[in-house]
Protein backbone atom coordinates (compact mmCIF):
# COMPACT_ATOMS: atom_id res chain seq x y z
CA UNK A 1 8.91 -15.36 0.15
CA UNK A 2 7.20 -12.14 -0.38
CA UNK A 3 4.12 -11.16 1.79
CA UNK A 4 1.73 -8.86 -0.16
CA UNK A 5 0.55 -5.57 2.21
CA UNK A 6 -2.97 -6.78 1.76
CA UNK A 7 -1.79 -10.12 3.81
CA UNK A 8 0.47 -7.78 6.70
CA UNK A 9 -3.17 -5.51 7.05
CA UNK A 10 -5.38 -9.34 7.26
CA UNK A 11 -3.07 -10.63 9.88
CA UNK A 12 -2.83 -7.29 11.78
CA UNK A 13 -6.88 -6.84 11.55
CA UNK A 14 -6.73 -10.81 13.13
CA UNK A 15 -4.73 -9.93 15.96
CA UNK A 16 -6.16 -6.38 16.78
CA UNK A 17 -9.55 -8.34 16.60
CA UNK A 18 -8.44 -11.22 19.18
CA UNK A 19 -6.78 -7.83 21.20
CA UNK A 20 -9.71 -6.46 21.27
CA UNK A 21 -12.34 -9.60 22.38
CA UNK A 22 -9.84 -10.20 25.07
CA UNK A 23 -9.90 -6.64 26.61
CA UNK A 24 -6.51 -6.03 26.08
CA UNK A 25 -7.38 -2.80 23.33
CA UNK A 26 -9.94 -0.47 23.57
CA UNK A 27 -11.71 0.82 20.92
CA UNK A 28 -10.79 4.09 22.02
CA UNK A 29 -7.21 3.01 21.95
CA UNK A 30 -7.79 0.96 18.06
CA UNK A 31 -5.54 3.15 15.88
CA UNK A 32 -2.49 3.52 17.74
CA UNK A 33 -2.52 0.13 18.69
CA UNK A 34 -3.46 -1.12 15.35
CA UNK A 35 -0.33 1.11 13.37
CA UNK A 36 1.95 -0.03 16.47
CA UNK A 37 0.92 -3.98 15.33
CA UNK A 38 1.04 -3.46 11.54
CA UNK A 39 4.49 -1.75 11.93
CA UNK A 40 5.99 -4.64 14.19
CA UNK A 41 4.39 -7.71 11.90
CA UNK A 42 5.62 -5.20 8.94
CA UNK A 43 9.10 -4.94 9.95
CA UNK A 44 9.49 -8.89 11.03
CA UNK A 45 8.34 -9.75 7.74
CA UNK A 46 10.89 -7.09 5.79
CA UNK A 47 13.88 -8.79 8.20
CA UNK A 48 12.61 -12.24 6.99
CA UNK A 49 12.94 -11.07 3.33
CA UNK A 50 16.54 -9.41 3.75
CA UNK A 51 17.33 -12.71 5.70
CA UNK A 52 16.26 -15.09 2.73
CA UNK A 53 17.81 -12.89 0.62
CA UNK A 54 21.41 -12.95 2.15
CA UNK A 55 21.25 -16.80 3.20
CA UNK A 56 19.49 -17.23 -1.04
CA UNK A 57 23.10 -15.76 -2.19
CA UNK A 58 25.36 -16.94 0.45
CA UNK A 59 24.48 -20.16 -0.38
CA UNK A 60 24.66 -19.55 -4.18
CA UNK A 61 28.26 -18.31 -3.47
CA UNK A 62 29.35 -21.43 -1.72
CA UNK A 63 28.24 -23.58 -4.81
CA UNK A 64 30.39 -21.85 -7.19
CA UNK A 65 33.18 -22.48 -5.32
């Protein structure tokens, strides 16, 4: 399942957002934070991708045998 960027950036902005009404970001502390989030929710959702790939043709390989 692909995840387009404009999806990663909407979930970051959600969470940075809920970060932010709950005190636990400063404005003054928004971009780091928000590049540290996109990165993490960027790199789960490569992993996810690479997994589905490998289990997509692992599986494929066990019905041709």
């Amino acid at each position: 399942m692909a995840v387009s960027e404009d999806t990663i950036l909407k979930i970051t902005k959600e969470i940075v957002v809920k970060f932010i009404e709950m005190g636990r970001i400063s404005p003054a502390s928004f971009p780091d934070s928000f590049q540290t989030i996109y990165s993490s929710i960027k790199n789960t959702v490569e992993r996810a991708n690479l997994l589905s790939v490998i289990t997509d043709e692992s599986e494929k390989s066990d019905k041709s045998e």
